[in-house]
Protein backbone atom coordinates (compact mmCIF):
# COMPACT_ATOMS: atom_id res chain seq x y z
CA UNK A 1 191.32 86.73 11.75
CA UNK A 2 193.91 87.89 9.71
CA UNK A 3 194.32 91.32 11.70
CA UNK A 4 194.14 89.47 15.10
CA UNK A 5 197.05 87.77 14.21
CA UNK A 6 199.29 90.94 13.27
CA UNK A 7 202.62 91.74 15.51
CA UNK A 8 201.59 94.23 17.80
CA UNK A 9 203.98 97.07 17.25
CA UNK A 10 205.09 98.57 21.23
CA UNK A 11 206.73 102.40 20.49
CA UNK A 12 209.80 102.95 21.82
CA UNK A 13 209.36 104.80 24.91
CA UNK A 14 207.54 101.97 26.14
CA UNK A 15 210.33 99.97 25.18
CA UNK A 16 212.36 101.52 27.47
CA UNK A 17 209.90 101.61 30.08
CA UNK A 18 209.96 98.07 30.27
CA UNK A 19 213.55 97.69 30.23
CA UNK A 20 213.37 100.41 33.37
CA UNK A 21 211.61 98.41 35.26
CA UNK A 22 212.96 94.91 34.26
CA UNK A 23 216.14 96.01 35.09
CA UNK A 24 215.65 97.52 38.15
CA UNK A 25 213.77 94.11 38.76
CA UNK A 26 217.15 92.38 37.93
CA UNK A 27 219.66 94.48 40.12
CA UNK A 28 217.22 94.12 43.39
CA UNK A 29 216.88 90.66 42.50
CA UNK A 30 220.35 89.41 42.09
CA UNK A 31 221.71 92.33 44.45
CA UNK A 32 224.05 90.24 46.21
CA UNK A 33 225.84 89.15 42.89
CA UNK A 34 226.13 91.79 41.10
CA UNK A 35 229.82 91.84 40.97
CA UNK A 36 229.82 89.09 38.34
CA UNK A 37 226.75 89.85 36.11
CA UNK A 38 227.99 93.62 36.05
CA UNK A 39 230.79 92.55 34.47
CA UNK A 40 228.38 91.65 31.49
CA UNK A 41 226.06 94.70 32.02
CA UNK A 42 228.39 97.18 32.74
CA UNK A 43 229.97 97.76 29.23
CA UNK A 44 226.91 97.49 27.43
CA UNK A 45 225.78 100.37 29.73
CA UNK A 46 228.89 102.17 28.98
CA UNK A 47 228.44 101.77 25.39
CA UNK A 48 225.41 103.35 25.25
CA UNK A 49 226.51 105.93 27.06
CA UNK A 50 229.03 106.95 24.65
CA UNK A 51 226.70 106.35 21.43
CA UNK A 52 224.76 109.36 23.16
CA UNK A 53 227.55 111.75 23.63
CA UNK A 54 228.46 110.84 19.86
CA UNK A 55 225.45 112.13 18.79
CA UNK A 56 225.83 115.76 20.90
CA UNK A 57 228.52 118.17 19.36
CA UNK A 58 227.19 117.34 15.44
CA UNK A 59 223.41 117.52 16.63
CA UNK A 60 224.12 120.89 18.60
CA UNK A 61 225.85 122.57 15.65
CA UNK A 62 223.27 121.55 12.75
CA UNK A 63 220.38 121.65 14.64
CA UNK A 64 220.71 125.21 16.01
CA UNK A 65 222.05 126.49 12.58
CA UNK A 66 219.59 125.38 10.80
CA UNK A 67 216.86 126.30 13.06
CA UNK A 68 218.22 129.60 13.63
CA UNK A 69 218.36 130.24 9.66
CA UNK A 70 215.38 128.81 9.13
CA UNK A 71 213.54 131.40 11.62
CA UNK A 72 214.50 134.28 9.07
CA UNK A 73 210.41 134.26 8.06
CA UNK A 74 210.05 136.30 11.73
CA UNK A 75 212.20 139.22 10.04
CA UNK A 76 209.76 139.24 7.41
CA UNK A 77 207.74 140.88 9.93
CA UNK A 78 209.66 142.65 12.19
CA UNK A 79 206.43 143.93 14.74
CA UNK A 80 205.38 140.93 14.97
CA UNK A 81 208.48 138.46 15.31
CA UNK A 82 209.83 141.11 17.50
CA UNK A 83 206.79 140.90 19.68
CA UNK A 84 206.39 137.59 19.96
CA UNK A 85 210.37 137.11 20.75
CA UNK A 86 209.68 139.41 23.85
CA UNK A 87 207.38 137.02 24.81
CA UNK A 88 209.54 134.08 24.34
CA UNK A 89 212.47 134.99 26.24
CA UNK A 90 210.07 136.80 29.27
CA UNK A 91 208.19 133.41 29.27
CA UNK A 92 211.00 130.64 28.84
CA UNK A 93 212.96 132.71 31.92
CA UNK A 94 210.05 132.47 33.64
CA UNK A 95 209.72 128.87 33.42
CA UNK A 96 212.96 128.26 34.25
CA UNK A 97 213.01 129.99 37.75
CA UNK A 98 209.84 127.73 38.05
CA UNK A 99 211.75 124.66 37.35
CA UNK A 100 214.90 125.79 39.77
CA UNK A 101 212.40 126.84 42.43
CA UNK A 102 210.66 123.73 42.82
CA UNK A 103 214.01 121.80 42.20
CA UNK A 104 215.18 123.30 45.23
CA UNK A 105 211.64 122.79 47.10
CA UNK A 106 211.32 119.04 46.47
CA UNK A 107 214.70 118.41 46.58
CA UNK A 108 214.30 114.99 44.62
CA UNK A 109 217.95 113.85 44.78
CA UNK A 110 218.91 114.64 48.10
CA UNK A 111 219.13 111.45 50.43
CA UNK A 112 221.33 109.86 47.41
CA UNK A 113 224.90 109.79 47.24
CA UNK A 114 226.61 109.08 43.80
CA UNK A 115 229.71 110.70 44.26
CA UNK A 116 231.28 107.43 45.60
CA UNK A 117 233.98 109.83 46.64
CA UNK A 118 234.70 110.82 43.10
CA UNK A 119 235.46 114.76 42.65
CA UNK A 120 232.84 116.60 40.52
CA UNK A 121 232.78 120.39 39.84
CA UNK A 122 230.80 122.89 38.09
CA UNK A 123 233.65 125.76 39.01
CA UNK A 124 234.16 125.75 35.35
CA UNK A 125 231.40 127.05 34.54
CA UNK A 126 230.82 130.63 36.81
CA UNK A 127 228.99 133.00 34.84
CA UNK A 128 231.36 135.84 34.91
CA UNK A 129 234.62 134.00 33.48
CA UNK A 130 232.20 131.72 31.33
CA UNK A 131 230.81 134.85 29.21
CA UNK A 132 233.84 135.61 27.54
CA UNK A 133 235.07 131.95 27.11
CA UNK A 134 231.98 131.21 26.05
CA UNK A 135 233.39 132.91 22.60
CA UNK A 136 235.48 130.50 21.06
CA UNK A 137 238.89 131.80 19.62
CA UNK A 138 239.14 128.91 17.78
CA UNK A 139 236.37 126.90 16.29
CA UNK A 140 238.51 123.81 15.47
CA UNK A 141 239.48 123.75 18.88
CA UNK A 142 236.31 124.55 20.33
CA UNK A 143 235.13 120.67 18.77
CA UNK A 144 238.13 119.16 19.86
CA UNK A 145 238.18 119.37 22.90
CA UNK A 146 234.10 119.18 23.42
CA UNK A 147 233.69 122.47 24.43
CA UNK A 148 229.80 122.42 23.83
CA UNK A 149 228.94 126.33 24.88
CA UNK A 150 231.54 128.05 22.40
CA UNK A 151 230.18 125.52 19.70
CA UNK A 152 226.48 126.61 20.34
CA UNK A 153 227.90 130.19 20.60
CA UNK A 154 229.68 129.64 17.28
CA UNK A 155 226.16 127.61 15.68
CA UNK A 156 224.39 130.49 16.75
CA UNK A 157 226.26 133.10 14.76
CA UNK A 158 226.46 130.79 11.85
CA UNK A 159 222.52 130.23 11.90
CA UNK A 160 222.09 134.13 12.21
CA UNK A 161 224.79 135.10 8.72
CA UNK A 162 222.64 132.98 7.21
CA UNK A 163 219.78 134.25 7.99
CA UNK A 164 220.99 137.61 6.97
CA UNK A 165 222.14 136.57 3.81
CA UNK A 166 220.25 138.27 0.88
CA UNK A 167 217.63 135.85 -0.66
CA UNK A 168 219.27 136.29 -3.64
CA UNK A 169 222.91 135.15 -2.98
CA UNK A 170 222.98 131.81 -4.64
CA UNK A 171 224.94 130.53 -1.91
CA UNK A 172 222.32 130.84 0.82
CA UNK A 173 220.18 128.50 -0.39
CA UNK A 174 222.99 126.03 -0.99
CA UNK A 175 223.76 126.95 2.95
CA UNK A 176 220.68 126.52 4.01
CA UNK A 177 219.85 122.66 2.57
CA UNK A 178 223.63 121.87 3.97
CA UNK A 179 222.66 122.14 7.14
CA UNK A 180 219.13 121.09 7.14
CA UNK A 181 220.15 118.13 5.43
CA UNK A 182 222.78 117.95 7.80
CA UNK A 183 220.09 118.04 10.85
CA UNK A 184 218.51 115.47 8.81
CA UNK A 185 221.14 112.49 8.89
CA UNK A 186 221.97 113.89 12.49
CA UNK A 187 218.40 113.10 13.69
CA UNK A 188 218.33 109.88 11.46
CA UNK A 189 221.80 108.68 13.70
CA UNK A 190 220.23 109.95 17.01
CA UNK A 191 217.04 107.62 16.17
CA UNK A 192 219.78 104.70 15.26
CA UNK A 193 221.58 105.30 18.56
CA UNK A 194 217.65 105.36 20.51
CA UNK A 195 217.19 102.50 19.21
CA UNK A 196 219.52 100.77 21.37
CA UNK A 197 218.66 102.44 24.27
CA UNK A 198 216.29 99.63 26.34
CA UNK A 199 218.98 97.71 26.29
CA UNK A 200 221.15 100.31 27.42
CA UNK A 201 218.45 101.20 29.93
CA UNK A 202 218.27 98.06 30.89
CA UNK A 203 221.89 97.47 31.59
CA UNK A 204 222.42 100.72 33.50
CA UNK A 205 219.24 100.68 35.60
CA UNK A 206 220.04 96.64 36.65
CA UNK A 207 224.20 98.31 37.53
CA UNK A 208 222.61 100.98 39.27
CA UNK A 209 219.84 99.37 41.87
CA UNK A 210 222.21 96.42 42.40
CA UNK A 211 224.27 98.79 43.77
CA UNK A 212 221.92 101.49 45.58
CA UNK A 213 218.78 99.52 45.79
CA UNK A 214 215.50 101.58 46.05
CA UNK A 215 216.91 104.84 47.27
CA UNK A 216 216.94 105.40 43.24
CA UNK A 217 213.22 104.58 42.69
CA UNK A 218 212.72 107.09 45.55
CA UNK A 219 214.63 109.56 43.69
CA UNK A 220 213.14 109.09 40.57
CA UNK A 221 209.57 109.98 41.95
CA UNK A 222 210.77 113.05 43.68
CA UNK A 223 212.00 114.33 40.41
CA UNK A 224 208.84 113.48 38.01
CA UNK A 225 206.87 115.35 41.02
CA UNK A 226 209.16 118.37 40.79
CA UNK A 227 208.58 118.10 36.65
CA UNK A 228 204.83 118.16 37.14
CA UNK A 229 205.09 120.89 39.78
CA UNK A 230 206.58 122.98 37.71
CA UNK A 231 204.47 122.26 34.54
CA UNK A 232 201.21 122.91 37.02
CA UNK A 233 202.83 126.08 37.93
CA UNK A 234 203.16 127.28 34.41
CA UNK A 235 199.36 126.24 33.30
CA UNK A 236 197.77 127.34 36.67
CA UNK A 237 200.08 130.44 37.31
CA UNK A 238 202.33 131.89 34.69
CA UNK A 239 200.27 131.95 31.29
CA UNK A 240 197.57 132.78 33.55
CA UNK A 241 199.11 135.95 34.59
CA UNK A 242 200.23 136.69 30.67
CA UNK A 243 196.99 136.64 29.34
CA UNK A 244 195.38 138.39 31.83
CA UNK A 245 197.50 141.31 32.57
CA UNK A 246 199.24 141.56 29.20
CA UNK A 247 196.81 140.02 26.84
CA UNK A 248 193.84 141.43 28.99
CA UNK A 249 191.90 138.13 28.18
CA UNK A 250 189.94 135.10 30.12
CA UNK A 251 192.50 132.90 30.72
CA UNK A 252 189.84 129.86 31.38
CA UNK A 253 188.24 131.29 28.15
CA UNK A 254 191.72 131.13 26.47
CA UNK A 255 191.76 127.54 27.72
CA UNK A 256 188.58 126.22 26.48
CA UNK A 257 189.56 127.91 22.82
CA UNK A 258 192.52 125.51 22.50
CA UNK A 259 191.58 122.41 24.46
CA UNK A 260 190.99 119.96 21.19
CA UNK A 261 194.69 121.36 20.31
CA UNK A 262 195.84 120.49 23.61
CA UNK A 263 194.29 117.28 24.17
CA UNK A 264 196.50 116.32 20.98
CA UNK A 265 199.02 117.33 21.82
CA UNK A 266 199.25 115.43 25.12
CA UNK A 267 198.22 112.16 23.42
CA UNK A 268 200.39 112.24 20.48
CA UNK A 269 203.62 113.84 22.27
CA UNK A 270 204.02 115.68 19.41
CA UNK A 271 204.16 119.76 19.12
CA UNK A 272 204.99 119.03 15.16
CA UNK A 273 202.12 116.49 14.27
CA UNK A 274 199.86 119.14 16.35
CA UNK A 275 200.74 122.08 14.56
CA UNK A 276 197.82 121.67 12.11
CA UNK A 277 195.13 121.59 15.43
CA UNK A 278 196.68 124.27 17.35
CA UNK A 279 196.88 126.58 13.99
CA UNK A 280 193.26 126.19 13.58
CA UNK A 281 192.01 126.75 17.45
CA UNK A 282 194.14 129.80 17.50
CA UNK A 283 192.96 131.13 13.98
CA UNK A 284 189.05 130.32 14.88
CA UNK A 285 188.17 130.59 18.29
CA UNK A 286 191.07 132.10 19.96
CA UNK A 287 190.40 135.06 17.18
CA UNK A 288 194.17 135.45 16.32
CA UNK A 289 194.83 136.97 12.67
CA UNK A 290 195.70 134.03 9.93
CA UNK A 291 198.56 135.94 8.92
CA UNK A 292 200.07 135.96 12.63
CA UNK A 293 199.22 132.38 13.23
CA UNK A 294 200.40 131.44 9.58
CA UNK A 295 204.21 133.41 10.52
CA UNK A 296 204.13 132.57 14.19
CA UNK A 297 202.73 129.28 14.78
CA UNK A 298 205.51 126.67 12.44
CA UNK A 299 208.78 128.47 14.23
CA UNK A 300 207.03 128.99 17.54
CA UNK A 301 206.12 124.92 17.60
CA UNK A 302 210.43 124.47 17.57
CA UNK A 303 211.40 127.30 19.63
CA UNK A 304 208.69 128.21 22.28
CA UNK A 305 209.12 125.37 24.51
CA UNK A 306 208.40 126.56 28.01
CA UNK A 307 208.16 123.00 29.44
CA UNK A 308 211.11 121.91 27.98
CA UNK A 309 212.80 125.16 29.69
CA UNK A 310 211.42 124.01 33.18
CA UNK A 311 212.22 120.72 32.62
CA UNK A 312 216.52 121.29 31.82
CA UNK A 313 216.92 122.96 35.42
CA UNK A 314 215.44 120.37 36.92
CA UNK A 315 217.74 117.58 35.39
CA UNK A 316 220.54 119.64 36.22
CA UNK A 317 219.92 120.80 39.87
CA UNK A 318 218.78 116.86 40.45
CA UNK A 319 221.92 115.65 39.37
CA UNK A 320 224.09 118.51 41.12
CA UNK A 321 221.98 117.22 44.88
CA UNK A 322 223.03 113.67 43.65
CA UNK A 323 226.49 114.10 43.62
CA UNK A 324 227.12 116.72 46.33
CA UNK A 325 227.44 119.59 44.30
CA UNK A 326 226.40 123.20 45.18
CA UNK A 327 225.38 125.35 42.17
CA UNK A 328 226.11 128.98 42.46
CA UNK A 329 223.96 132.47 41.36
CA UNK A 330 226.35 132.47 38.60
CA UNK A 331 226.07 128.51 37.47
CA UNK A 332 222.04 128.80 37.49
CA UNK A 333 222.34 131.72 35.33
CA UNK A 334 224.63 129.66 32.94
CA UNK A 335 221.55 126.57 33.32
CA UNK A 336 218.40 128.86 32.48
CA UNK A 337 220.75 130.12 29.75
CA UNK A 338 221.97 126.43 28.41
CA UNK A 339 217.67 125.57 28.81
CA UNK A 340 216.35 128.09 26.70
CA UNK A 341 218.84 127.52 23.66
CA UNK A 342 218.46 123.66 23.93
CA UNK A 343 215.19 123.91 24.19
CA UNK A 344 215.06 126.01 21.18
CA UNK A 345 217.48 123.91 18.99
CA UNK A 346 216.87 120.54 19.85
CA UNK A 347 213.35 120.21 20.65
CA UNK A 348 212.48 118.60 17.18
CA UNK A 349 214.89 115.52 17.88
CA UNK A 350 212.90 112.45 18.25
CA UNK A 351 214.01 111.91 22.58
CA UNK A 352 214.86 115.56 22.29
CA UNK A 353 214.57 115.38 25.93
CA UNK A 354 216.71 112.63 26.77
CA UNK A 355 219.84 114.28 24.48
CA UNK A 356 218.98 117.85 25.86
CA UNK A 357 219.13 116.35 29.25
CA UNK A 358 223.19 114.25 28.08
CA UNK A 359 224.04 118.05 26.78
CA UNK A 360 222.77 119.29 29.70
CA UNK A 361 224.90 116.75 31.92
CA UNK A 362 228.21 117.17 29.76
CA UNK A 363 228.28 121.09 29.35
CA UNK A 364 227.82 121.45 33.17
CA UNK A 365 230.72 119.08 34.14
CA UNK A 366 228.27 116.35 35.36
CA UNK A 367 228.30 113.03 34.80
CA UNK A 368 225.42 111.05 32.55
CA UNK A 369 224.63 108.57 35.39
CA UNK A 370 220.92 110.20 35.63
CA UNK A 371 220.62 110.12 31.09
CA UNK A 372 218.83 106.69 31.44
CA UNK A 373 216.55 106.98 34.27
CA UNK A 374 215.39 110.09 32.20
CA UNK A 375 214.72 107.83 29.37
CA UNK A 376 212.91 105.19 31.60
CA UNK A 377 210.24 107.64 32.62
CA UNK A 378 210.35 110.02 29.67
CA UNK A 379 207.01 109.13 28.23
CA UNK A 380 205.66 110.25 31.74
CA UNK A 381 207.38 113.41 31.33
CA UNK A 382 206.94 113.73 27.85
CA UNK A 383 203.00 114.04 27.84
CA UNK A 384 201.99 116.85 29.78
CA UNK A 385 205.75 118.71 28.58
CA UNK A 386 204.14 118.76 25.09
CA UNK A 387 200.69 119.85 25.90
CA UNK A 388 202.30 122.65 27.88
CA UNK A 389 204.69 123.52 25.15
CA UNK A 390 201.76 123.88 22.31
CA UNK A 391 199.34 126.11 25.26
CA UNK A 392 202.61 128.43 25.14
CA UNK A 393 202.46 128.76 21.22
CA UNK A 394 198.82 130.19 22.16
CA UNK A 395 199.22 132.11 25.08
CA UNK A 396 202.14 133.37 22.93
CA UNK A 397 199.95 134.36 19.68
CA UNK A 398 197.34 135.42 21.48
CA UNK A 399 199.45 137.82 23.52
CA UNK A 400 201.15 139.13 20.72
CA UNK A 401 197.85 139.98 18.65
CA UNK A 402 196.55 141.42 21.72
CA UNK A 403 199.63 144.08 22.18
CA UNK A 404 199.48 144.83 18.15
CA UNK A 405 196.09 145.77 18.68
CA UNK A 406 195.07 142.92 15.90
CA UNK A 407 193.14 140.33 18.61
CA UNK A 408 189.67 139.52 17.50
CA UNK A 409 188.50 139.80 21.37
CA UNK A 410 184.53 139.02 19.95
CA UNK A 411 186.13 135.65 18.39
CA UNK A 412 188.13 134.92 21.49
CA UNK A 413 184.79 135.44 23.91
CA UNK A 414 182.60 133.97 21.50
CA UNK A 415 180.79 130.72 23.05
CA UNK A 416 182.44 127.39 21.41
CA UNK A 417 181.14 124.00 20.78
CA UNK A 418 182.92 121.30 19.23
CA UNK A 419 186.02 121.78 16.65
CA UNK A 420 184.81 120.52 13.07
C-alpha cells in the first residue's frame, strides 16, 4: 500500500510537454483577450528567454575546451583516431546536407509569417568575410559583445594547447579539472535554468497561438517530419552506403549486431548511460577489436553525433522560412559548420538540443521565438536522435576496424541470439 501511495515522479521533458500543449490550449482558448493576460505571460516568457542565452557564451567556452582536451586519448593512437576522425567529419557533413535537403523539401515553416515587419538578417554571417572574423583579435571583446563563433574559435584552440601539453607539465592537469569542473557547474546552471522552462513554455506557447492560432501547430508537425526524414535517411541510406562500400559489410547484419544497444538507446535518450551496451555489441558481435572500442567508443559517444548534425540545419533553415529570410551557399556552409562543432561540444548537456538549437538561433542573427516549441516536442525528437547518434558510434568503429584491416568479419557474420 505503501508504494501505491508514492508521488509519481513525471521527467522533465514531459513537463514541458504538458505545458506545450496547455498553453497552446490557453492562447486558442482566450484568443480574443489576449492583450490583457499577455501582459502577465509575456515577461515570464521573456525571462526565460534570457535565462537561456545566460547559459550560452560560458557553456560554449567550457564545454568545447574541455571536450576538446579531453579527446587527447585519440592521439594516443594516431591510425586509429585519425581514421575514425575521417569518418566523423565525412559522416556529420553528410548528415547535414541531409538535414538542409529535406528542410528545403518539406518546407515546414513556410505558410508562417513571424517577421511582423521586423528586419532580420543573416548578411552577417557570409562565409567568405565570416572566415577571417571568425578569428577573434580580441578575446575580451569577442565575450563582450556575444560574438559566439570567435569564442568557439578561441575554445577550440584553447581545448587543443591543452591537449598538446606534455603529460608531465604540472599545469595541465590543473588546466584540465578547471575547465571540466567548469563544464560541471555550467551544466549544473543549465539544469537550474531547465528547470523553469514549462513554465516558460507555457507562457510563450499561450503568447504565441493567441496570436497566430494553429498555423503554429501546423508548423510544428512539418518540422518534426523533416527531423524524422532526415534521421530515416541516415539509417536507411547513409550508414548503409558506409558500411557497405567502405566497411565492405552487411549493413542489415551490422544492424542486428547492435540492436539491444540501440533499443537503449532510444528508450533511455541517453548516448552516455548507453555507452556500456553499445561497447559490448560492438566488441562481441559486431567483431570490433577491444582496444578500438575501449579508445573509440567514450569520445565517439560526445562527439559523433550525426543526428544531432541533421537536426541544427533544420532548426535553422525552419526559422530562416519563418521569418522571411533567404540563406545563401555561403550562410549554409557557416550552419553545417556551426552543427558539427555544437554537436560535438554540447551534446552532453542535459536539453543539449534545446541550447544547441538558442546557439544556433543567436550566432545566425535569428531570433529565439522557435527555442520553446523545440523544447515542447523535444522528447519526440530526442528518441530516435539518440538511437541514431549511438548506430553512428558503430557504423563508425566498425568502419574504422574494417579500413585498418583489424575487423573480425567471422564475428561480425556470425549468427546472434540474445545479448547476455
Amino acid at each position: 500500500m505503501s508504494d501505491a501511495k508514492k508521488k509519481i515522479k513525471i521527467g522533465l521533458a514531459t513537463k514541458i510537454l504538458l505545458a506545450m500543449v496547455l498553453g497552446a490550449g490557453l492562447g486558442f482558448i482566450f484568443k480574443g483577450s489576449q492583450a490583457a493576460w499577455g501582459q502577465v505571460t509575456g515577461p515570464i516568457g521573456e525571462v526565460f528567454i534570457r535565462l537561456l542565452k545566460m547559459t550560452i557564451l560560458p557553456l560554449i567556452f567550457f564545454s568545447i575546451v574541455s571536450g576538446v582536451s579531453g579527446v587527447a586519448d585519440l592521439r594516443s593512437l594516431r591510425k586509429i583516431g585519425g581514421t575514425f576522425v575521417a569518418f566523423w567529419a565525412m559522416a556529420s557533413v553528410l548528415a547535414a546536407l541531409c538535414g538542409i535537403a529535406w528542410a528545403y523539401i518539406i518546407k515546414p515553416g513556410i505558410g508562417i509569417d513571424l517577421s511582423g515587419g521586423g528586419e532580420y538578417s543573416t548578411a552577417g554571417v557570409s562565409i567568405i568575410e565570416s572566415l577571417v572574423r571568425w578569428v577573434p583579435d580580441n578575446v575580451g571583446a569577442s565575450f563582450a559583445q556575444f560574438n559566439i563563433l570567435q569564442v568557439i574559435v578561441f575554445a577550440l584552440f584553447m581545448g587543443i594547447a591543452i591537449a598538446l601539453l606534455h603529460d608531465t607539465v604540472k599545469a595541465k592537469e590543473g588546466l584540465v579539472k578547471f575547465f571540466v569542473g567548469g563544464n560541471t557547474v555550467m551544466i549544473r546552471i543549465v539544469e537550474i535554468v531547465m528547470g523553469f522552462a514549462p513554465l516558460g513554455v507555457f507562457c510563450l506557447m499561450a503568447d504565441v497561438t493567441g496570436t497566430l492560432g494553429q498555423e503554429v501547430l501546423v508548423g510544428l508537425g512539418k518540422m518534426l517530419l523533416t527531423q524524422y526524414a532526415s534521421y530515416a535517411t541516415l539509417l536507411i541510406v547513409v550508414f548503409p552506403l558506409l558500411l557497405k562500400f567502405i566497411a565492405k559489410v552487411n549493413p542489415l547484419k551490422h544492424y542486428q549486431n547492435i540492436y539491444p544497444a540501440m533499443l537503449l538507446a532510444f528508450s533511455t535518450c541517453s548516448s552516455s548511460a548507453t555507452l556500456p551496451l553499445t561497447m559490448k555489441c560492438t566488441k562481441e558481435r559486431a567483431g570490433v577489436p577491444n582496444e578500438t572500442v575501449d579508445l573509440l567508443a567514450p569520445p565517439a559517444a560526445t562527439i559523433n553525433m550525426q543526428a544531432c548534425c541533421a537536426e541544427m540545419p533544420i532548426y535553422a533553415i525552419f526559422a530562416a522560412q519563418l521569418f522571411g529570410i533567404h540563406l545563401g551557399a555561403g550562410q549554409l556552409v557557416v550552419i553545417i559548420l556551426l552543427g558539427v562543432i555544437m554537436a560535438a561540444g554540447v551534446a552532453g548537456v542535459p536539453g543539449g538540443g534545446i541550447m544547441m538549437s538558442a546557439i544556433m538561433m543567436q550566432t545566425m542573427g535569428l531570433p529565439l521565438t522557435i527555442v520553446p516549441w523545440i523544447a515542447g516536442i523535444y522528447r519526440l525528437i530526442d528518441m530516435p536522435n539518440t538511437m541514431l547518434n549511438i548506430t553512428g558510434d558503430t557504423v563508425g568503429m566498425v568502419t574504422t576496424a574494417a579500413v585498418l584491416g583489424d575487423l573480425d568479419r567471422e564475428t561480425f557474420n556470425a549468427k546472434k541470439g540474445a545479448i547476455t
